[in-house]
Every structure is written in C-alpha cells, then in structure tokens.
N, C-alpha and C. Protein backbone atom coordinates (compact mmCIF):
# COMPACT_ATOMS: atom_id res chain seq x y z
N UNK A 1 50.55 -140.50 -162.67
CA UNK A 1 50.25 -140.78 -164.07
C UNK A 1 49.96 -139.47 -164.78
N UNK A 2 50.56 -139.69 -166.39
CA UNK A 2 50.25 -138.13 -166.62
C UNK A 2 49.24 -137.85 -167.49
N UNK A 3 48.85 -139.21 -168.04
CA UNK A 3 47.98 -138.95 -169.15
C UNK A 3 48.07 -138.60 -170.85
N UNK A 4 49.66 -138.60 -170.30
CA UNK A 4 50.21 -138.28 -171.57
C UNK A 4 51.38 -139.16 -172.36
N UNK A 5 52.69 -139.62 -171.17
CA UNK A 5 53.51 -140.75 -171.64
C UNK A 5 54.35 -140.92 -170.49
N UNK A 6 55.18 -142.18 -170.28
CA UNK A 6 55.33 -142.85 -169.02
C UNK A 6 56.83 -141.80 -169.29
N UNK A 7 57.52 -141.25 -168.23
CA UNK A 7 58.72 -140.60 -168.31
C UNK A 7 58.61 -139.71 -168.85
N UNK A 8 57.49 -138.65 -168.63
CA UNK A 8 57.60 -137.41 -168.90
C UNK A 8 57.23 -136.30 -167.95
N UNK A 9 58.18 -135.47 -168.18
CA UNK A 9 57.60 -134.17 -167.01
C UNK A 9 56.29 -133.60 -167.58
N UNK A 10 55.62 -133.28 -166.17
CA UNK A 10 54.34 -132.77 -166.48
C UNK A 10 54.23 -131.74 -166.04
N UNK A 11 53.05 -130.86 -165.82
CA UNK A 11 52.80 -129.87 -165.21
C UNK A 11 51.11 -129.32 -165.42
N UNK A 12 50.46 -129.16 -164.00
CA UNK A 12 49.07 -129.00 -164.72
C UNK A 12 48.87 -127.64 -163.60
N UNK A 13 48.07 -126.51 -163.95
CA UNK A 13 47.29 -125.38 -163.29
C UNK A 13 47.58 -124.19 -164.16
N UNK A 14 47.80 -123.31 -163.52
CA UNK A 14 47.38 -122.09 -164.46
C UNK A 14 48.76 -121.60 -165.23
N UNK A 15 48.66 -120.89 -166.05
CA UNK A 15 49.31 -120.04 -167.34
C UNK A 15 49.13 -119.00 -167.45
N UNK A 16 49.99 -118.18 -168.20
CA UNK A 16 49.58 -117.07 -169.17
C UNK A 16 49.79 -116.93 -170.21
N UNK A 17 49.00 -117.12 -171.44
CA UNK A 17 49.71 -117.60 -172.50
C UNK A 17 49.30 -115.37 -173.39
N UNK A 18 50.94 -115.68 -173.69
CA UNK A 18 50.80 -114.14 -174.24
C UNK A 18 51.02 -114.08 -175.36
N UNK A 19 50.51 -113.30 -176.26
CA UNK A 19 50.14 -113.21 -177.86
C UNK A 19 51.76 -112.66 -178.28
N UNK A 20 52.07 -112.64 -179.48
CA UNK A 20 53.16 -111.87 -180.07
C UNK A 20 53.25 -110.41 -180.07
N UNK A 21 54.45 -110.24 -180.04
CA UNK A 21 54.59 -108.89 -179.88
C UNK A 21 54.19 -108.11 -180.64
N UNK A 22 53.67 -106.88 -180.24
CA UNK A 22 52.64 -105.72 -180.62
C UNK A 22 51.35 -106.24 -180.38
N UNK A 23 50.81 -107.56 -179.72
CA UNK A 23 50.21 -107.56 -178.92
C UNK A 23 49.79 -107.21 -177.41
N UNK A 24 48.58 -106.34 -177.05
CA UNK A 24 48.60 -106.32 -175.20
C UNK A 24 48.17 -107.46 -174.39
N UNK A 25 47.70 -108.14 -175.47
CA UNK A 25 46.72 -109.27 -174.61
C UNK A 25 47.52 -110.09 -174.03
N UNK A 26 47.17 -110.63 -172.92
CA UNK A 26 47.40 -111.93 -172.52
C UNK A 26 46.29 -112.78 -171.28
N UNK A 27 46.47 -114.02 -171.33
CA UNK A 27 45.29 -114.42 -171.10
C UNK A 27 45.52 -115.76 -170.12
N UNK A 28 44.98 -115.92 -168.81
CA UNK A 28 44.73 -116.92 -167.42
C UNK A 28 44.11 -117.63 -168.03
N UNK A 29 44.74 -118.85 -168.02
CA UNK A 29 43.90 -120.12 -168.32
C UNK A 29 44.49 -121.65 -167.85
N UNK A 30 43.76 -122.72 -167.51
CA UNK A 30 44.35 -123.63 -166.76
C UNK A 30 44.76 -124.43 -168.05
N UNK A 31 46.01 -125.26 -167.53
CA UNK A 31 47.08 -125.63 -168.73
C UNK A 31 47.10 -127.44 -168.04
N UNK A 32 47.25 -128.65 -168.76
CA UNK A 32 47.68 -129.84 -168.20
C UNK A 32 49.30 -129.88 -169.95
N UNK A 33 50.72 -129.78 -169.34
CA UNK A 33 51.58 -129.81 -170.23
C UNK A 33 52.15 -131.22 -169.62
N UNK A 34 53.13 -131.50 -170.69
CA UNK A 34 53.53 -132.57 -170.59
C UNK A 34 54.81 -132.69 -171.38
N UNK A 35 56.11 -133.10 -171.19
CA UNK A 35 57.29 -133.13 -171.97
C UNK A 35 58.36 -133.88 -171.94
N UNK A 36 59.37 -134.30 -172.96
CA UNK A 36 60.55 -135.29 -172.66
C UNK A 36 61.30 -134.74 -173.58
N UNK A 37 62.09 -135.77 -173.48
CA UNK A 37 63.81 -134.86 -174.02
C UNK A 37 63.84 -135.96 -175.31
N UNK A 38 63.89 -135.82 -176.88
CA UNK A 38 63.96 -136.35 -178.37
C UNK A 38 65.34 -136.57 -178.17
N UNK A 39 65.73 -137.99 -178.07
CA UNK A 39 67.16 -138.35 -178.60
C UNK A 39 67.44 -138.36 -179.94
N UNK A 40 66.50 -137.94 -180.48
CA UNK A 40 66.18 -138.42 -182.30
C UNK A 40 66.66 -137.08 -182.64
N UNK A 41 65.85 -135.92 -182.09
CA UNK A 41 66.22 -134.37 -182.57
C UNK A 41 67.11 -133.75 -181.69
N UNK A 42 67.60 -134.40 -180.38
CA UNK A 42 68.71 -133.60 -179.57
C UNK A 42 67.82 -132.50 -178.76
N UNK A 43 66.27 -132.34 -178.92
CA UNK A 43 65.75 -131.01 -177.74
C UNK A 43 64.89 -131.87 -177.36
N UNK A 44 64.49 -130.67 -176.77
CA UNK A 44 63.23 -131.05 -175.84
C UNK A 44 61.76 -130.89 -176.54
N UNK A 45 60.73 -131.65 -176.25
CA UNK A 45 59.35 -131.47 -176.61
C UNK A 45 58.72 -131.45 -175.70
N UNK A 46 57.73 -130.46 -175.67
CA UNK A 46 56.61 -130.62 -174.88
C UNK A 46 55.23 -129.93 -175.77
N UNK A 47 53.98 -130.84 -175.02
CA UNK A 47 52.65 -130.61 -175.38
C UNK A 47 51.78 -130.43 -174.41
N UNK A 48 50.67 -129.65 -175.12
CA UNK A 48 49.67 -129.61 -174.01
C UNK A 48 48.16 -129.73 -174.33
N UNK A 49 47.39 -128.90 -173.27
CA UNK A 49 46.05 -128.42 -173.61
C UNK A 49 46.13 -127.09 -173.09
N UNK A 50 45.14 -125.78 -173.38
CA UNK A 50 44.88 -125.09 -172.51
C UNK A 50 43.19 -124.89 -172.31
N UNK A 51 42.83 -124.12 -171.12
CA UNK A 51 41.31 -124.49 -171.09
C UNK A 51 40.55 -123.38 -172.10
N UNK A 52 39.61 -123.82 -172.32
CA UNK A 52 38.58 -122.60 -173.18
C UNK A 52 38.70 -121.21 -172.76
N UNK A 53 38.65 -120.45 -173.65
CA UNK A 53 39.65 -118.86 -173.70
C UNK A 53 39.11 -118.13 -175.11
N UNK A 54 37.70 -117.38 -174.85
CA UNK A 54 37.43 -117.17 -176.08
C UNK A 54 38.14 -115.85 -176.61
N UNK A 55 39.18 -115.29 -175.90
CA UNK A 55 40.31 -114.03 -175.90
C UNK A 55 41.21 -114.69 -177.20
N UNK A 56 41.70 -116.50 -176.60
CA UNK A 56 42.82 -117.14 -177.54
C UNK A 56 42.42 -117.56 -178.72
N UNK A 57 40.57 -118.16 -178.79
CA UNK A 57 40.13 -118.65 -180.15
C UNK A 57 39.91 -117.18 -181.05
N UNK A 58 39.72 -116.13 -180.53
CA UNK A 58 39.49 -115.27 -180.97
C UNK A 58 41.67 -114.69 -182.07
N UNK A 59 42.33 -114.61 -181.41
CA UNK A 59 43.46 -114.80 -182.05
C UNK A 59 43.62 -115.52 -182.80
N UNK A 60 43.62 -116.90 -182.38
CA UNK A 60 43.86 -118.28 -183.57
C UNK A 60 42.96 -117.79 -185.14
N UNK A 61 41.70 -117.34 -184.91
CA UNK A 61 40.93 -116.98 -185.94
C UNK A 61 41.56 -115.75 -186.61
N UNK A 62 42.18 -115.32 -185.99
CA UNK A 62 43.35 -114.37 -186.83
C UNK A 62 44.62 -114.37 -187.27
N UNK A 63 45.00 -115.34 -186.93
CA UNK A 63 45.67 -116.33 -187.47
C UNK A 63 47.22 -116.34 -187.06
N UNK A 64 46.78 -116.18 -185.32
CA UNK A 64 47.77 -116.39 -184.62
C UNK A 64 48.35 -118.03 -184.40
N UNK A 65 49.60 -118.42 -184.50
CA UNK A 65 49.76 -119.66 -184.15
C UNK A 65 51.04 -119.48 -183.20
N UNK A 66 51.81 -118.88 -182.81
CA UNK A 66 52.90 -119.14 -181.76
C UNK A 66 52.65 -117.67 -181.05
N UNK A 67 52.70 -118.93 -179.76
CA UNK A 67 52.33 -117.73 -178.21
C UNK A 67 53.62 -118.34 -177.36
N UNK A 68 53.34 -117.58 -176.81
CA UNK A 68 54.53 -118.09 -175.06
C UNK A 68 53.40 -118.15 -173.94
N UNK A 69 53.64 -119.47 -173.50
CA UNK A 69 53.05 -120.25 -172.22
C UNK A 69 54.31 -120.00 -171.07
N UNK A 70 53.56 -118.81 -170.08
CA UNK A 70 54.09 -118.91 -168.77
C UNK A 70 54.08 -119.30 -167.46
N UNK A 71 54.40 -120.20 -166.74
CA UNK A 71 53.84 -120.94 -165.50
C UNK A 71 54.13 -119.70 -164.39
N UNK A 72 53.26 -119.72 -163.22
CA UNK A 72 53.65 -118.57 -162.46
C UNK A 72 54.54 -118.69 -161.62
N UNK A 73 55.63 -119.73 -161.98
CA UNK A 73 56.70 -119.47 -161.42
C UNK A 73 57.96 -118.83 -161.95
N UNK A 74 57.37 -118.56 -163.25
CA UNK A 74 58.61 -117.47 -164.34
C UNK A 74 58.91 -118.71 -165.22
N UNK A 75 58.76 -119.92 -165.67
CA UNK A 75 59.20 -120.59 -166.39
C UNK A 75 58.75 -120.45 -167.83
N UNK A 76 59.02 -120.14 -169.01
CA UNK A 76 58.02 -120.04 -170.19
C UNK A 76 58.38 -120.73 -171.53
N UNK A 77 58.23 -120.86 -172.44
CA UNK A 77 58.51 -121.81 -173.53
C UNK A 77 57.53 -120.76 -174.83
N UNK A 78 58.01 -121.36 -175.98
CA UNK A 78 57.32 -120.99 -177.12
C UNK A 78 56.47 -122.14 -177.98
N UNK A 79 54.70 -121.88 -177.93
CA UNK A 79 54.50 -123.33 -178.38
C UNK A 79 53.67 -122.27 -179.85
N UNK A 80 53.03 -123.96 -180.47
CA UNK A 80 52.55 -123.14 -181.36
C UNK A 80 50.86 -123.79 -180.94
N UNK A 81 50.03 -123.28 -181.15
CA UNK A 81 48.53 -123.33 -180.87
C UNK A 81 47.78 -124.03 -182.30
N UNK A 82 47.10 -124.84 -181.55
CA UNK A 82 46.44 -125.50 -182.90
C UNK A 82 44.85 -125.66 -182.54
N UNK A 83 44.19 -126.28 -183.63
CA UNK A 83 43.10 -126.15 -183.97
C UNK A 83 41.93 -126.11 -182.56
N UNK A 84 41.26 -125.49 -182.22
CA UNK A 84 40.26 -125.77 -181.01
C UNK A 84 39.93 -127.29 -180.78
N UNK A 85 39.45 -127.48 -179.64
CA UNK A 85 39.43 -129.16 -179.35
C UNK A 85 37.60 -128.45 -179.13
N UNK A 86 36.42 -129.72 -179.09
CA UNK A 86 35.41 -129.82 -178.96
C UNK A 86 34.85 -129.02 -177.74
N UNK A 87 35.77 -128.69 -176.69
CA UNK A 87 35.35 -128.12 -175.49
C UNK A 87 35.73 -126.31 -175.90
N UNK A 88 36.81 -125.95 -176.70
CA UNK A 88 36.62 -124.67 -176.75
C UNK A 88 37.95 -124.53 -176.72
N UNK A 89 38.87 -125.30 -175.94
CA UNK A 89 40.19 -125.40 -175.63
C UNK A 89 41.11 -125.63 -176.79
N UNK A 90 42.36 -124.96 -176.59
CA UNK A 90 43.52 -125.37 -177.67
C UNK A 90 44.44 -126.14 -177.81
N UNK A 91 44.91 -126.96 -178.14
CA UNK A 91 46.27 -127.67 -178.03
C UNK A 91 47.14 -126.97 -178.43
N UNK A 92 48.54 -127.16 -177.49
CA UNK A 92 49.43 -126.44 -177.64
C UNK A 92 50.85 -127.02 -177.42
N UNK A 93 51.71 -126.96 -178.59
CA UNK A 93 53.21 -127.63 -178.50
C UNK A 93 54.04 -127.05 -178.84
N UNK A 94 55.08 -127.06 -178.34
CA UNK A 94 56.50 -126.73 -178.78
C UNK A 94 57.91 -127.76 -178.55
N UNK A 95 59.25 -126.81 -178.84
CA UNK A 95 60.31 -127.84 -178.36
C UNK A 95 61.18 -126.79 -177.97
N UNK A 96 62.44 -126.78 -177.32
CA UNK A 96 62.96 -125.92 -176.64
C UNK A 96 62.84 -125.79 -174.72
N UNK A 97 62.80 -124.38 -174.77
CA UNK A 97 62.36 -124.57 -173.29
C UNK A 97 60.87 -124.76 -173.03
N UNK A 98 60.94 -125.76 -172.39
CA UNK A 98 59.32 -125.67 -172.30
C UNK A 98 58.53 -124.64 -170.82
N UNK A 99 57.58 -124.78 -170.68
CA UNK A 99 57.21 -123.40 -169.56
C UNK A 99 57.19 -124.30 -168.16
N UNK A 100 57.81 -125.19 -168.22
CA UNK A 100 57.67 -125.58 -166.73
C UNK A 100 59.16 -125.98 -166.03
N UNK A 101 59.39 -126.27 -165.00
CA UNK A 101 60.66 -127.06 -164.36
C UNK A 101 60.90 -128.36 -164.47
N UNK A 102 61.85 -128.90 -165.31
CA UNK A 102 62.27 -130.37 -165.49
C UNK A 102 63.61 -130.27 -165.07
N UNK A 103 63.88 -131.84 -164.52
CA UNK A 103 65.23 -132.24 -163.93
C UNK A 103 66.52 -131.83 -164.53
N UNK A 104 67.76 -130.98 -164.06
CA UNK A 104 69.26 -130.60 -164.61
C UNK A 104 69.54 -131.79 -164.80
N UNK A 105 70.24 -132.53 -165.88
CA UNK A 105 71.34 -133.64 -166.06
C UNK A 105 71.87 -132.77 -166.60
N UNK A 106 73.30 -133.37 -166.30
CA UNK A 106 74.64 -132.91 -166.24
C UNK A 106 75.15 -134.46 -167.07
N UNK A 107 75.77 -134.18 -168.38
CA UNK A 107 76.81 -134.85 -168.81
C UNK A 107 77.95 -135.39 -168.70
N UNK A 108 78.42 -136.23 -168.35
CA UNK A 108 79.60 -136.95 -168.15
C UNK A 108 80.38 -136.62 -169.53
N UNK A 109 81.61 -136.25 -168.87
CA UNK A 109 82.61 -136.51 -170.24
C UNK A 109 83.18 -137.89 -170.96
C-alpha cells in the first residue's frame, strides 16, 4: 500500500534534492514519492514528501521552487517544492521523469 493511490509507483528512503544551478548546496533527506502515468496529459506525474531540512526551508524562503530529487540509484526528476507541511517537511511534485524506477511499456503498433 502506498498511501498515496492504488496503481502507482512508489518509492520511499533517501534523496538528494539539489538547488538550481549556481547553487552548491545540496541536501540528504528521507523522501516517501509516489507516481502514475496522466492519460489526460500524455506524461507522467509524480508527488511526494521530503523530511524536515532546515538547508531546503531555508531556500524555499528565498524563493526557490524547482529542485531535482535524486534517488541513489542515479534516477532524478524535476519537482517543484511547496509550502512546508506542520512537521518542517516539504511537498514536492513534478511530471516528466520522475526520480525513481517505474515499469518500460512498450507500445504496440
């Protein structure tokens, strides 16, 4: 179960979510993502959380909103970061590649 929606790839443990370029920072933090494929828009979506990171609230307050989330297996995606959640943590979404490994389908002609 993912906690998030029935038929979706998930992925939960650590990240690196890295600031935009001409940024050095980047920052370890545990991630629960979650994603499916929009027949409506033709890509992919995925969402998440990441854990409290006062390195990332400290950006957001500067008014960072799109980072790249990397899983440490090289997989990464571009989400955009939103408002702090009550624990300190950020939510975080994008569409495209998302930062984790989901199933190849292959199209029939």
């Amino acid at each position: 179960m993912s906690g998030f929606d029935d038929g979706e790839e998930e992925y939960r443990g650590m990240v690196t979510v890295l600031l935009p370029e001409g940024s050095s920072e980047d920052f370890e933090v545990q991630a629960h993502l979650a994603g499916h494929f929009s027949p409506l828009t033709g890509d992919y979506r995925w969402k998440g959380r990441l854990s409290a990171e006062p390195g990332i609230t400290r950006a957001y307050e500067r008014g960072v909103r799109t980072v790249i989330v990397r899983t440490p297996d090289g997989h990464e995606g571009v989400g955009t970061l939103d408002t702090p959640n009550l624990w300190g943590g950020h939510p975080v979404n994008g569409s495209g590649t998302p930062p984790f490994a989901v199933p190849r389908i292959d199209l029939d002609d």
